[in-house]
Protein backbone atom coordinates (compact mmCIF):
# COMPACT_ATOMS: atom_id res chain seq x y z
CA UNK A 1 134.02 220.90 115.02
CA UNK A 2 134.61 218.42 118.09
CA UNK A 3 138.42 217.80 118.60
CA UNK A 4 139.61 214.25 118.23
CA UNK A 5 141.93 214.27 121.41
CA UNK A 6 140.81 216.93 123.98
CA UNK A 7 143.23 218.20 125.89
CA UNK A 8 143.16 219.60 129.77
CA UNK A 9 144.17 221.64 132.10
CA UNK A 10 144.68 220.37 135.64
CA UNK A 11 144.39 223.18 138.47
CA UNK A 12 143.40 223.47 142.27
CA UNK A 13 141.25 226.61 142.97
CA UNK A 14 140.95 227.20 147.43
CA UNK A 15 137.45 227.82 147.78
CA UNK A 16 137.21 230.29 150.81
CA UNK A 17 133.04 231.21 150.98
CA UNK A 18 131.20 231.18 153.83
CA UNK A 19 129.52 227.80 153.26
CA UNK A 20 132.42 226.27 151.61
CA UNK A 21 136.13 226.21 152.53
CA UNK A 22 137.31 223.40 150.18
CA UNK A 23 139.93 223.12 147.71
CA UNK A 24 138.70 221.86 144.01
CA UNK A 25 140.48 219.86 142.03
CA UNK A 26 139.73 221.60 138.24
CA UNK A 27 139.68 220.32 134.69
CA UNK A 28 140.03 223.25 132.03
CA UNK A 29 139.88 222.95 127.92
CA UNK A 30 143.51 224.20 127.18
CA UNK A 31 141.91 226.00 123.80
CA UNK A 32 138.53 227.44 125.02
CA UNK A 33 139.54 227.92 128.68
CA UNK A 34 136.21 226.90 129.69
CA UNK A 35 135.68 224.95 132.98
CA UNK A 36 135.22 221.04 132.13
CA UNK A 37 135.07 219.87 135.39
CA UNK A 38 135.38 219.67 139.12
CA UNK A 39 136.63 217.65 142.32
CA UNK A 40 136.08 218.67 145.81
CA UNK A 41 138.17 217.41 148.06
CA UNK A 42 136.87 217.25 151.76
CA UNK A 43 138.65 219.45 154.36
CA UNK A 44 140.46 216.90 156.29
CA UNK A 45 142.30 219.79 158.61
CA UNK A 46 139.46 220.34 161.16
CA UNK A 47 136.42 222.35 160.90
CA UNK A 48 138.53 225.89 161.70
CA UNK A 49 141.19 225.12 158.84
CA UNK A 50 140.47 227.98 155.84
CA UNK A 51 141.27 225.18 153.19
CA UNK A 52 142.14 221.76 152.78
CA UNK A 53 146.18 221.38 152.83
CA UNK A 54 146.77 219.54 149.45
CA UNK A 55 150.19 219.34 148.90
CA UNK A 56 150.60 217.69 145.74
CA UNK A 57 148.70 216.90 142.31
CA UNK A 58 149.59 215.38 139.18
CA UNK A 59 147.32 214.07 136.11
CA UNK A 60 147.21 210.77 135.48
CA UNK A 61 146.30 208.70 132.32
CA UNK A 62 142.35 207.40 132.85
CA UNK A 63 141.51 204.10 132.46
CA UNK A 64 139.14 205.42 129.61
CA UNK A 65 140.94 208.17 128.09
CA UNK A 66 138.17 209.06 125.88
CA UNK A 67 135.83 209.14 128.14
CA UNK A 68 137.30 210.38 131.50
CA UNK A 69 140.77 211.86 133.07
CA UNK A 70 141.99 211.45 136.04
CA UNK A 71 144.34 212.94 138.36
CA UNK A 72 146.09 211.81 141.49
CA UNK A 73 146.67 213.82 144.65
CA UNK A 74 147.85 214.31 148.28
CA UNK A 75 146.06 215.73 151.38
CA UNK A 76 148.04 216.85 154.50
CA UNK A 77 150.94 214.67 152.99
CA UNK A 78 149.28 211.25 153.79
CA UNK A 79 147.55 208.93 151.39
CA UNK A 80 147.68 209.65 147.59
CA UNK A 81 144.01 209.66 146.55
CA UNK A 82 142.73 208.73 142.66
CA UNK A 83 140.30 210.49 141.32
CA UNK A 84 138.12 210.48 138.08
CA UNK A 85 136.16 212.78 136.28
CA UNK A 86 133.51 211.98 133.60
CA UNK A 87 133.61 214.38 130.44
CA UNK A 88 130.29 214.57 129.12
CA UNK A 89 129.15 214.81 125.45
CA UNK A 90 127.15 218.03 124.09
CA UNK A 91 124.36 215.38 123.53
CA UNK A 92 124.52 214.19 126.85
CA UNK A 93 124.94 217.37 128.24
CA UNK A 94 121.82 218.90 126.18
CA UNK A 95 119.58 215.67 126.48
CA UNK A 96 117.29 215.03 129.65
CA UNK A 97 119.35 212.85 130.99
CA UNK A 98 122.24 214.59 131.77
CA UNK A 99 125.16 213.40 133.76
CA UNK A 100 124.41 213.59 137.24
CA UNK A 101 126.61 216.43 139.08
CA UNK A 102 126.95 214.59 142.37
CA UNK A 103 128.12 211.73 140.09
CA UNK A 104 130.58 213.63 137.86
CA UNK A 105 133.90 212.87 139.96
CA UNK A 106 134.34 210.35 142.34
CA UNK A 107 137.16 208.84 144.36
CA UNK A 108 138.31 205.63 142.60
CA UNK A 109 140.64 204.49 145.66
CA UNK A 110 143.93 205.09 147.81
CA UNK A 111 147.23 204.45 147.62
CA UNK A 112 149.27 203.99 151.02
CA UNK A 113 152.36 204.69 150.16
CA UNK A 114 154.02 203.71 154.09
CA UNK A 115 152.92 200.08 152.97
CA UNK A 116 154.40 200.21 149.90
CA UNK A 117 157.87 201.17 151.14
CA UNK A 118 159.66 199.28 153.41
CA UNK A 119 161.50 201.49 156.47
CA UNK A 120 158.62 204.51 156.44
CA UNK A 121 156.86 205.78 158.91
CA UNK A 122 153.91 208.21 158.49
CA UNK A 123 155.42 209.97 161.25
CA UNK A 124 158.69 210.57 159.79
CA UNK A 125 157.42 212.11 156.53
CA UNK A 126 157.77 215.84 155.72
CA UNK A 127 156.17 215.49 152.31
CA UNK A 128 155.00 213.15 149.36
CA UNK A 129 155.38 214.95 145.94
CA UNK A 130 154.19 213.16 142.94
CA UNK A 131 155.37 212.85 139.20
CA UNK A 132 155.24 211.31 136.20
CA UNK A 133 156.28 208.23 135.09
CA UNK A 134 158.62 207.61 132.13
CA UNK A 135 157.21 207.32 129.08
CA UNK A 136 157.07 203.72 127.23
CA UNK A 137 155.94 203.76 123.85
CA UNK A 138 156.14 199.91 123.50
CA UNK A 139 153.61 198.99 126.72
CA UNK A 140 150.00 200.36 125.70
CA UNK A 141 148.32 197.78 128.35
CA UNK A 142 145.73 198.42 130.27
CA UNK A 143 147.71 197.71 133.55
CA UNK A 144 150.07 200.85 132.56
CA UNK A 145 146.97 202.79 132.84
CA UNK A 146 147.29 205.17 136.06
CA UNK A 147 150.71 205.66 136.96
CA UNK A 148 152.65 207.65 138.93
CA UNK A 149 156.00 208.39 140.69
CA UNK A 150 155.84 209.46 144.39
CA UNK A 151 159.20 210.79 146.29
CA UNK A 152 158.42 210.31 149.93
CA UNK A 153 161.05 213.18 152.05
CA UNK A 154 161.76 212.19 155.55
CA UNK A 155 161.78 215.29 158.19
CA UNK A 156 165.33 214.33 158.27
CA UNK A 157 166.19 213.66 154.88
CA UNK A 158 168.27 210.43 155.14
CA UNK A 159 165.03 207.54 154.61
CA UNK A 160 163.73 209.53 151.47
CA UNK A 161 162.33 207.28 148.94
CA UNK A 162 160.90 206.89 145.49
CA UNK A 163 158.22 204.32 144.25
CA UNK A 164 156.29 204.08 141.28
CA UNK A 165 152.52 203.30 141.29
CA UNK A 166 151.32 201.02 138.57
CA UNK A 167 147.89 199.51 138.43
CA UNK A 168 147.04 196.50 138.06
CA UNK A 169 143.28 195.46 139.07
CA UNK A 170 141.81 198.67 139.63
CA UNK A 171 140.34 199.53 136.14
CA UNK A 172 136.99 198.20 137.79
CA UNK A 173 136.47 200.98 139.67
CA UNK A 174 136.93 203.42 136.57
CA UNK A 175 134.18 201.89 135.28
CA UNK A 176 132.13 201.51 137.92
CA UNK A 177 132.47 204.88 138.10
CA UNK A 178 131.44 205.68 134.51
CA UNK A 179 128.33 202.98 135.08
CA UNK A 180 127.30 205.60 138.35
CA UNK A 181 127.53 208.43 136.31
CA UNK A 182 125.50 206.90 133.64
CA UNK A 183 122.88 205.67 135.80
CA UNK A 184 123.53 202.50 135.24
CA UNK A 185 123.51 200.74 138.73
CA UNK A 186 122.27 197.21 138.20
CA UNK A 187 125.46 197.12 135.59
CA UNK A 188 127.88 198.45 138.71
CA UNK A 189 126.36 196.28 140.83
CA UNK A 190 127.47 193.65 138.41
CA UNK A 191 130.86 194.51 138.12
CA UNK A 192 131.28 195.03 141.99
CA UNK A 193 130.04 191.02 142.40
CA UNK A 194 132.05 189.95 139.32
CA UNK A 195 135.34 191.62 141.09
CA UNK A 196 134.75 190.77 144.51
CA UNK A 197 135.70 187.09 143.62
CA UNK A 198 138.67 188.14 141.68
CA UNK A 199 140.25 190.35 144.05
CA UNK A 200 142.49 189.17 147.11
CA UNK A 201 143.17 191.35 150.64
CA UNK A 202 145.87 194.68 149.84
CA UNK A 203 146.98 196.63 152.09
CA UNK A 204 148.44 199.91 149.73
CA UNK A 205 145.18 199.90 147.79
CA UNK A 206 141.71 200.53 149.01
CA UNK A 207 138.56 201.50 147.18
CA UNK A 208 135.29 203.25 148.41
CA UNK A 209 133.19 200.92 145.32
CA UNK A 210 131.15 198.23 147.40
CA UNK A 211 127.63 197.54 146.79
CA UNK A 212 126.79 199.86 149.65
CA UNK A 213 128.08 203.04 147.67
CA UNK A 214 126.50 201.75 144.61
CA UNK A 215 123.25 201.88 146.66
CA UNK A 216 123.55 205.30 148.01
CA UNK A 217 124.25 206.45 144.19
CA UNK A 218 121.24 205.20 143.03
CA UNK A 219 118.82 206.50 146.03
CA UNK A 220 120.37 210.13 145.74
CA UNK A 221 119.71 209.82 142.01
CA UNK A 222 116.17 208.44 143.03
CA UNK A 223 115.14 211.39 144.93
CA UNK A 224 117.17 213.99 142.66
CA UNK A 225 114.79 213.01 140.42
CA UNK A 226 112.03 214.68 142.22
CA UNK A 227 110.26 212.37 145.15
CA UNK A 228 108.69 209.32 145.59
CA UNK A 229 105.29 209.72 144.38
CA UNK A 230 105.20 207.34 141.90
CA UNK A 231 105.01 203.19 142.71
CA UNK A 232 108.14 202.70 140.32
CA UNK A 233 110.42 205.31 142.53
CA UNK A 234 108.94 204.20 145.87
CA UNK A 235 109.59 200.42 144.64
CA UNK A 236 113.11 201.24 144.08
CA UNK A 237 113.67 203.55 147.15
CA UNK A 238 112.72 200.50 149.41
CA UNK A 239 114.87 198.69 147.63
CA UNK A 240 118.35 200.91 148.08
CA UNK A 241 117.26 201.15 151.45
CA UNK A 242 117.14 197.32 151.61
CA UNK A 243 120.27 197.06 150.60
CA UNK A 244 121.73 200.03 152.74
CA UNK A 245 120.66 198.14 156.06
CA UNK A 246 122.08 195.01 154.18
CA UNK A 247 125.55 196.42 153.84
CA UNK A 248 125.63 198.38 157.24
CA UNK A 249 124.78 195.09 159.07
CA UNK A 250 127.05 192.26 157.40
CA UNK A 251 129.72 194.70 155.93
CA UNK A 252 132.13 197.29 157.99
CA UNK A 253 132.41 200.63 158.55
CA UNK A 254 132.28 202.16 154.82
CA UNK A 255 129.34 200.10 154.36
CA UNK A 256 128.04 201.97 157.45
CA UNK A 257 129.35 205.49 156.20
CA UNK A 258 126.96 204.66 152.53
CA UNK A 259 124.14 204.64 154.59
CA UNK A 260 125.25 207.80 156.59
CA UNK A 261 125.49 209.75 153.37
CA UNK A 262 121.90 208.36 152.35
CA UNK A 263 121.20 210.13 155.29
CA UNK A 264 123.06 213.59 154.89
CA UNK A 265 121.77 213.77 151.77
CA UNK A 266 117.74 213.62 152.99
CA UNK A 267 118.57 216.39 155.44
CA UNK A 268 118.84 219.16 153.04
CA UNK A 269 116.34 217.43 150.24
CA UNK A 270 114.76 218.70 147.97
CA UNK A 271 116.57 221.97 148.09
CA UNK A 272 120.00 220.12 146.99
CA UNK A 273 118.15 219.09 143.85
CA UNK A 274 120.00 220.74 140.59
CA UNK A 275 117.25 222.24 138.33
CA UNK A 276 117.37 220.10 134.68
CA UNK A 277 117.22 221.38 131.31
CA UNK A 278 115.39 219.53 128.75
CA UNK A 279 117.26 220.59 125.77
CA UNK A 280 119.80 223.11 124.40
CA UNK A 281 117.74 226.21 124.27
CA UNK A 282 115.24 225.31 126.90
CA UNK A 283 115.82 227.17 130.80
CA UNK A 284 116.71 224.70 133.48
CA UNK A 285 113.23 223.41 135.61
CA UNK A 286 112.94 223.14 139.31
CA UNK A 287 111.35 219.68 140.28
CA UNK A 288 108.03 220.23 142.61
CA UNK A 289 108.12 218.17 145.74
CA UNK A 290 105.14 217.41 148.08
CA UNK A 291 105.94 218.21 151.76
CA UNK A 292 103.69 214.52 152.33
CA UNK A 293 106.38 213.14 149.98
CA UNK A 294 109.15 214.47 152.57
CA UNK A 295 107.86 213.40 155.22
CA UNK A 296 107.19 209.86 154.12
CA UNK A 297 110.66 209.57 152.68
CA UNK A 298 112.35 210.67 156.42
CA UNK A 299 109.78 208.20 157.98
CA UNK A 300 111.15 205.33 155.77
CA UNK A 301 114.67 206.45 156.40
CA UNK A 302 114.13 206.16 160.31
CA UNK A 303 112.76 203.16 160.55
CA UNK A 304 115.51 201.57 158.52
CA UNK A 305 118.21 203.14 160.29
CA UNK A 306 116.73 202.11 163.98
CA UNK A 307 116.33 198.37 162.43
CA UNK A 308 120.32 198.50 161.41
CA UNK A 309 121.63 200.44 165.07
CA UNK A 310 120.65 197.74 166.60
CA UNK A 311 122.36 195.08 164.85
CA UNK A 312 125.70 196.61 165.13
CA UNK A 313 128.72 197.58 167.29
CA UNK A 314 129.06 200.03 170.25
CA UNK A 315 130.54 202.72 167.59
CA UNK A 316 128.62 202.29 164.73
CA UNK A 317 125.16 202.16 166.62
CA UNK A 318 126.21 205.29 168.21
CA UNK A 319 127.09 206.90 164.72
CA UNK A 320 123.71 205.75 162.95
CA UNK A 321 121.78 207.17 166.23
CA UNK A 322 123.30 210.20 166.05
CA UNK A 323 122.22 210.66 162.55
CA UNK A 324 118.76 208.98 163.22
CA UNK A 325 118.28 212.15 165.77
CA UNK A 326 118.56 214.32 163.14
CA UNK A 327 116.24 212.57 160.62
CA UNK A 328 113.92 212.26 163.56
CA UNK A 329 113.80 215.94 164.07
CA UNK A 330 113.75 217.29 160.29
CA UNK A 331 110.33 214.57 160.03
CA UNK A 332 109.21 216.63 163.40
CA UNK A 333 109.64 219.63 161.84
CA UNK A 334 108.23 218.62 158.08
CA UNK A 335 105.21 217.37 160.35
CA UNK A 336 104.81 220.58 161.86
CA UNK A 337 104.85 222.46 158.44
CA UNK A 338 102.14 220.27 157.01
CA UNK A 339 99.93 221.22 160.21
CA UNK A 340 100.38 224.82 159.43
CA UNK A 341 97.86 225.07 156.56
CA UNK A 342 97.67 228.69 156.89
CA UNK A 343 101.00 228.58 154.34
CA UNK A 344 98.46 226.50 151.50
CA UNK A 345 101.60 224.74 150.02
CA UNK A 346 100.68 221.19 149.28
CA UNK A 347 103.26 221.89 146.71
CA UNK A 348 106.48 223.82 147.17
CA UNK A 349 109.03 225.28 144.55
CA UNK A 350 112.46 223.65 145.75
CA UNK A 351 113.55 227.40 145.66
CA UNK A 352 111.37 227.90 148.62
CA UNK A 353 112.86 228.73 152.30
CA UNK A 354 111.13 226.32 153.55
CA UNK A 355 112.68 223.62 151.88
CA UNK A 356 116.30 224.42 153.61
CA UNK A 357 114.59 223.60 156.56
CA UNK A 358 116.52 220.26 158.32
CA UNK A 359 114.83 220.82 162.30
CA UNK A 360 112.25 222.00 164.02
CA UNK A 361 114.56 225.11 165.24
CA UNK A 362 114.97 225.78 161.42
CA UNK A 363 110.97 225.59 160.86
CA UNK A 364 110.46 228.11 164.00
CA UNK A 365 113.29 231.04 162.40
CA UNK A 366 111.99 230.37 158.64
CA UNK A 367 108.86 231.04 159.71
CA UNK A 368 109.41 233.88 161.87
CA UNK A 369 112.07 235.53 158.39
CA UNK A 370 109.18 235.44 156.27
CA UNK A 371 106.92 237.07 159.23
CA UNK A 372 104.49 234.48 159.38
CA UNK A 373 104.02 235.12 163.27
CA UNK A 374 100.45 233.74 162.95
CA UNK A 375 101.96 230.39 162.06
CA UNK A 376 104.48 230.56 164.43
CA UNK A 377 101.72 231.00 167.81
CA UNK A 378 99.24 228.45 166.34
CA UNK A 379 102.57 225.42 165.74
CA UNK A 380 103.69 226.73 169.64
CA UNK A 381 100.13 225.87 170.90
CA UNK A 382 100.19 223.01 168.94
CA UNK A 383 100.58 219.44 170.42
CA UNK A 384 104.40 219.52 168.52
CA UNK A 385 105.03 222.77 169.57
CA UNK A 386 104.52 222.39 172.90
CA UNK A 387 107.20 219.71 172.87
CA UNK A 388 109.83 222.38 172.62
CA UNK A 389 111.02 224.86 175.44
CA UNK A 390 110.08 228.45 175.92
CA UNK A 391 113.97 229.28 175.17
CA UNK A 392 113.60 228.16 171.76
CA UNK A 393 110.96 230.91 170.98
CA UNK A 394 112.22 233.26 172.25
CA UNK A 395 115.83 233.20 170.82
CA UNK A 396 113.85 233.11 167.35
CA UNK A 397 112.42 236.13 168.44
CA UNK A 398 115.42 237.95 168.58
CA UNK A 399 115.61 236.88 164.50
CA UNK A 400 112.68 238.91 163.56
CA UNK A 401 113.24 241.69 160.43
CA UNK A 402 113.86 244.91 162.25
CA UNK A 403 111.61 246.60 159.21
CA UNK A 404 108.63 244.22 159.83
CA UNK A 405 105.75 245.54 161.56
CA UNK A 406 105.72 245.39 164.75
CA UNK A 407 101.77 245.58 165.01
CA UNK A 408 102.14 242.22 163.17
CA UNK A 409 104.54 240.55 165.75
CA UNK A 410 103.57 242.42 169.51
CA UNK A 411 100.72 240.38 170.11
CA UNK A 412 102.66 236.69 169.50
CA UNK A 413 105.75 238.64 171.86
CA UNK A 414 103.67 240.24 174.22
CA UNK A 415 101.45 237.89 174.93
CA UNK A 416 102.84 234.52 174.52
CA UNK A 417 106.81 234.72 174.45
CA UNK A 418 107.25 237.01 177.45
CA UNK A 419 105.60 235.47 179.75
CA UNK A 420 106.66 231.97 179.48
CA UNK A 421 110.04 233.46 180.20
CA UNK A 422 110.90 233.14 184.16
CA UNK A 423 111.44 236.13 186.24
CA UNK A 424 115.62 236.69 185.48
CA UNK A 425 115.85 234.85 182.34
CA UNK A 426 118.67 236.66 180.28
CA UNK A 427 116.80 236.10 177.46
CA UNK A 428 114.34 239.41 178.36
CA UNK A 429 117.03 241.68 178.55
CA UNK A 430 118.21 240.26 174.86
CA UNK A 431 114.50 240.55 173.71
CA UNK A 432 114.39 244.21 175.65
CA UNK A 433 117.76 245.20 173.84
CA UNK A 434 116.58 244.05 170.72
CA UNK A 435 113.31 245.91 170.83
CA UNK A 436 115.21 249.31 171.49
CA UNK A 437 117.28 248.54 168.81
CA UNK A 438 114.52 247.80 166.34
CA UNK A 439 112.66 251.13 167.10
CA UNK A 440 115.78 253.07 166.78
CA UNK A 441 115.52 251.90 162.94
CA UNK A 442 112.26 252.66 162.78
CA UNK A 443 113.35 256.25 163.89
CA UNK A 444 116.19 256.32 161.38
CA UNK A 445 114.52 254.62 158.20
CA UNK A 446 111.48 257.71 158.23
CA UNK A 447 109.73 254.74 157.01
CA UNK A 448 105.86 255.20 156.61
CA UNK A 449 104.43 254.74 159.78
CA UNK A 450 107.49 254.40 161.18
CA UNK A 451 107.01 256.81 164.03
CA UNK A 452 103.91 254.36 165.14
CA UNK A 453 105.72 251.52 165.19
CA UNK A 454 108.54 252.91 167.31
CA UNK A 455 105.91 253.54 169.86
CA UNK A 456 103.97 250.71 169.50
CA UNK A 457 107.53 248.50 170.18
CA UNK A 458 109.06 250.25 173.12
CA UNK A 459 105.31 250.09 174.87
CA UNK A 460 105.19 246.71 174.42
C-alpha cells in the first residue's frame, strides 16, 4: 500500500563516463532504496574538470511537500542554487502521459549570499556550508517553506558569518515548475504574467522562470513528442518560436540563453527523444521521425534565429550566430541524407546512427561506419558535397572498419580520395599507414578471404 508521508534520501553520485562528467543530485526511497529521482548539476569547473566541485547540500522543505522535495546546494562555493524535483504517481508514471524527464527537476532560483551579508566578498570566502534551520512548530506558513542556514568561512577566518534563508515570494516558481512538468504551459505562462506585476527588483534572489523558459519547455516537449507533421504541432511550434524571438529581442540575456537551448536541443533531435510506454506492462516505443520533418524543423529554427541576431547587441548576435552555424550545417547535412536515396529511409527508427548525426562531417563518418561507400562518392560528387574540401574525405577515410572489405571501399579511395590529395599532403602517409595497418588484420584475423583482401589493400 502507498505510504502517506514518503520519505527520502538525499545523495550526490560524481558521474565520471565518457560523455558525462557531472555530479547528480539523487532522491532515494529510505524503505525500498529505489532511485526516485535525479538533478544534474552542470560542470561549472571548465571542460577538463573530472566533476563538478559541489561543496555543500542540504534538503529543504518543498513548497508542495506532497508533491515535490527540494534540496539546496553549492557549486565551487559561490551561489546557493534551489532545486526541485517532481515525484510522480504510479498512475502518472504508467499512463501515456508520463512526466516529462527533461522536466522532472529544474532550478527554481539563486541565492547570493555576498548580497545578503554585509562586509563579504566572494573573494574572501573559503567555503559556504549549509544547514538546517530550527524547527518551529507554531509557524506552518507558506513563507517558512524553503529554509536554510548558510555559514559563510572567510580564508582568514575573522569575517565568518551566518544567515538564514527564508522565502518569501518564491513559491511561484515551485509551481511553475510543477505546471512544466505537467505540461501545462498556458497555466505557467499565467502565473509568470500574474507575478511579474507583483514582484519588485532583488538582488540575493534570481530565478531562471520567464516566459522565455516557459517557451523552450513547451517546444522541447513539442518535438519530444515525435515531429511536426501534424498542423496542431506545427501551429504550436511557430508559436514557441514566436515567442522565443519575442523574449531574445525585448528581454536580456536569459531570455537569449531560452532560445539557445531551443537550439541545443534540435542538434541532437530526434535521437534525444526518451522511448514512452503506454501502460504498465506494455515495452517502451521509439517515436518514428521523417528526415523531411528534420529538416523543415532546422529550416524554421534558422530563419528565426537570423531574424532575432540582428535585432540585438554585439554579444548576443555573436552568441545566436554561432549557434545559427551549427543549425545551418546539421540542415546541410539532413539535406544531404535525404539526397542519398540509395539508404530508402523516408522513415528512420530514432535508434538509427543516422539520427546522432548534428553536421555534415558527422553525415560523411556515419556513412562511411556503416560502409555505405557508394553513398559516400555519389553525396562527394554531389552539388553539397562538393562544397566541402578534399581534407574532409579523406580524414573520414582513415575511420573506415579495418574488417570491411576492402573490394567494397578501393575503388571510392583509389580513385576519388587519393587523388584530390596534393602531392605532400600528410594526409597520404596517414591513409598509407592506415592501409598497412588494416591488411596486417586481415593477416592476423585468418578471416575468409582475408588473404585477398590484404593484397587487394596494399596494391591499391
Amino acid at each position: 500500500p502507498r505510504r502517506a508521508v514518503p520519505n527520502y534520501l538525499l545523495l550526490a553520485a560524481n558521474m565520471n563516463g565518457r560523455e558525462e562528467k557531472t555530479t547528480r543530485i539523487c532522491w532515494v526511497d529510505s524503505l525500498t532504496l529505489a532511485l526516485v529521482g535525479c538533478h544534474s548539476v552542470p560542470n561549472d569547473c571548465g571542460e577538463d574538470a573530472k566533476t563538478t566541485n559541489l561543496t555543500s547540500l542540504q534538503p529543504v522543505e518543498s513548497f508542495m511537500p506532497d508533491k515535490c522535495v527540494s534540496a539546496a546546494y553549492v557549486v565551487s562555493n559561490a551561489k546557493i542554487q534551489v532545486v526541485q524535483l517532481v515525484i510522480s504517481s504510479e498512475e502518472e508514471d504508467c499512463g501515456h502521459h508520463r512526466f516529462n524527464n527533461y522536466a522532472n527537476s529544474m532550478l527554481l532560483f539563486t541565492v547570493n549570499p555576498y548580497n545578503a551579508m554585509q562586509g563579504v566578498r566572494g573573494g574572501d570566502v573559503r567555503r559556504i556550508q549549509l544547514c538546517s534551520p530550527p524547527v518551529d512548530s507554531n509557524n506552518d506558513s507558506k513563507e517558512t517553506k524553503c529554509r536554510f542556514r548558510f555559514l559563510i568561512q572567510t580564508k582568514n577566518d575573522e569575517n565568518n558569518s551566518c544567515g538564514e534563508f527564508s522565502s518569501e515570494n518564491q513559491s511561484n516558481d515551485g509551481m511553475v515548475h510543477y505546471l512544466l512538468a505537467k505540461h501545462q504551459f498556458e497555466e505557467a505562462y499565467g502565473l509568470i504574467n500574474q507575478a511579474a506585476g507583483e514582484k519588485g527588483k532583488n538582488n540575493i534572489i534570481s530565478s531562471p522562470n520567464t516566459k522565455s523558459f516557459v517557451a523552450f519547455c513547451q517546444f522541447r516537449h513539442i518535438l519530444s513528442k515525435g515531429g511536426v507533421s501534424s498542423e496542431e504541432n506545427v501551429r504550436a511550434a511557430k508559436e514557441c518560436l514566436r515567442r522565443l524571438a519575442s523574449g531574445s529581442v525585448t528581454g536580456g540575456d536569459s531570455e537569449v540563453d531560452s532560445m539557445i537551448d531551443a537550439a541545443k536541443f534540435m542538434l541532437s533531435w530526434p535521437k534525444n527523444i526518451v522511448p514512452v510506454s503506454r501502460g504498465a506492462n506494455s515495452i517502451p516505443t521509439a517515436t518514428i521521425v521523417s528526415i523531411q520533418e528534420i529538416i523543415l524543423a532546422l529550416n524554421a529554427m534558422s530563419m528565426t534565429m537570423k531574424g532575432v541576431a540582428n535585432a540585438l547587441n554585439a554579444y548576443n548576435s555573436q552568441r545566436l550566430q554561432e549557434m545559427k552555424a551549427k543549425i545551418d550545417d546539421r540542415h546541410t547535412a539532413m539535406k544531404g541524407l535525404r539526397f542519398l536515396t540509395g539508404l530508402d529511409r523516408d522513415k528512420i527508427s530514432i535508434n538509427d546512427p543516422y539520427l546522432g548525426i548534428s553536421s555534415t562531417s558527422d553525415l560523411i563518418n556515419v556513412l562511411v561506419s556503416q560502409e555505405a561507400f557508394k553513398s559516400v562518392e555519389r553525396f562527394q560528387k554531389s552539388d553539397l558535397g562538393k562544397n566541402f574540401a578534399p581534407d574532409v574525405y579523406a580524414l573520414t577515410a582513415l575511420n573506415i572498419p579495418t574488417n570491411a572489405d576492402p573490394r567494397a571501399y578501393v575503388p571510392w579511395l583509389c580513385d576519388i580520395v587519393i587523388p584530390s590529395l596534393s602531392t605532400g599532403n600528410p594526409l597520404l602517409e596517414s591513409i598509407r599507414i592506415w592501409c598497412c595497418k588494416a591488411a596486417d588484420n586481415f593477416d592476423e584475423e585468418n578471416i575468409v578471404c582475408g588473404l585477398d583482401s590484404s593484397i587487394s589493400l596494399l596494391k591499391a
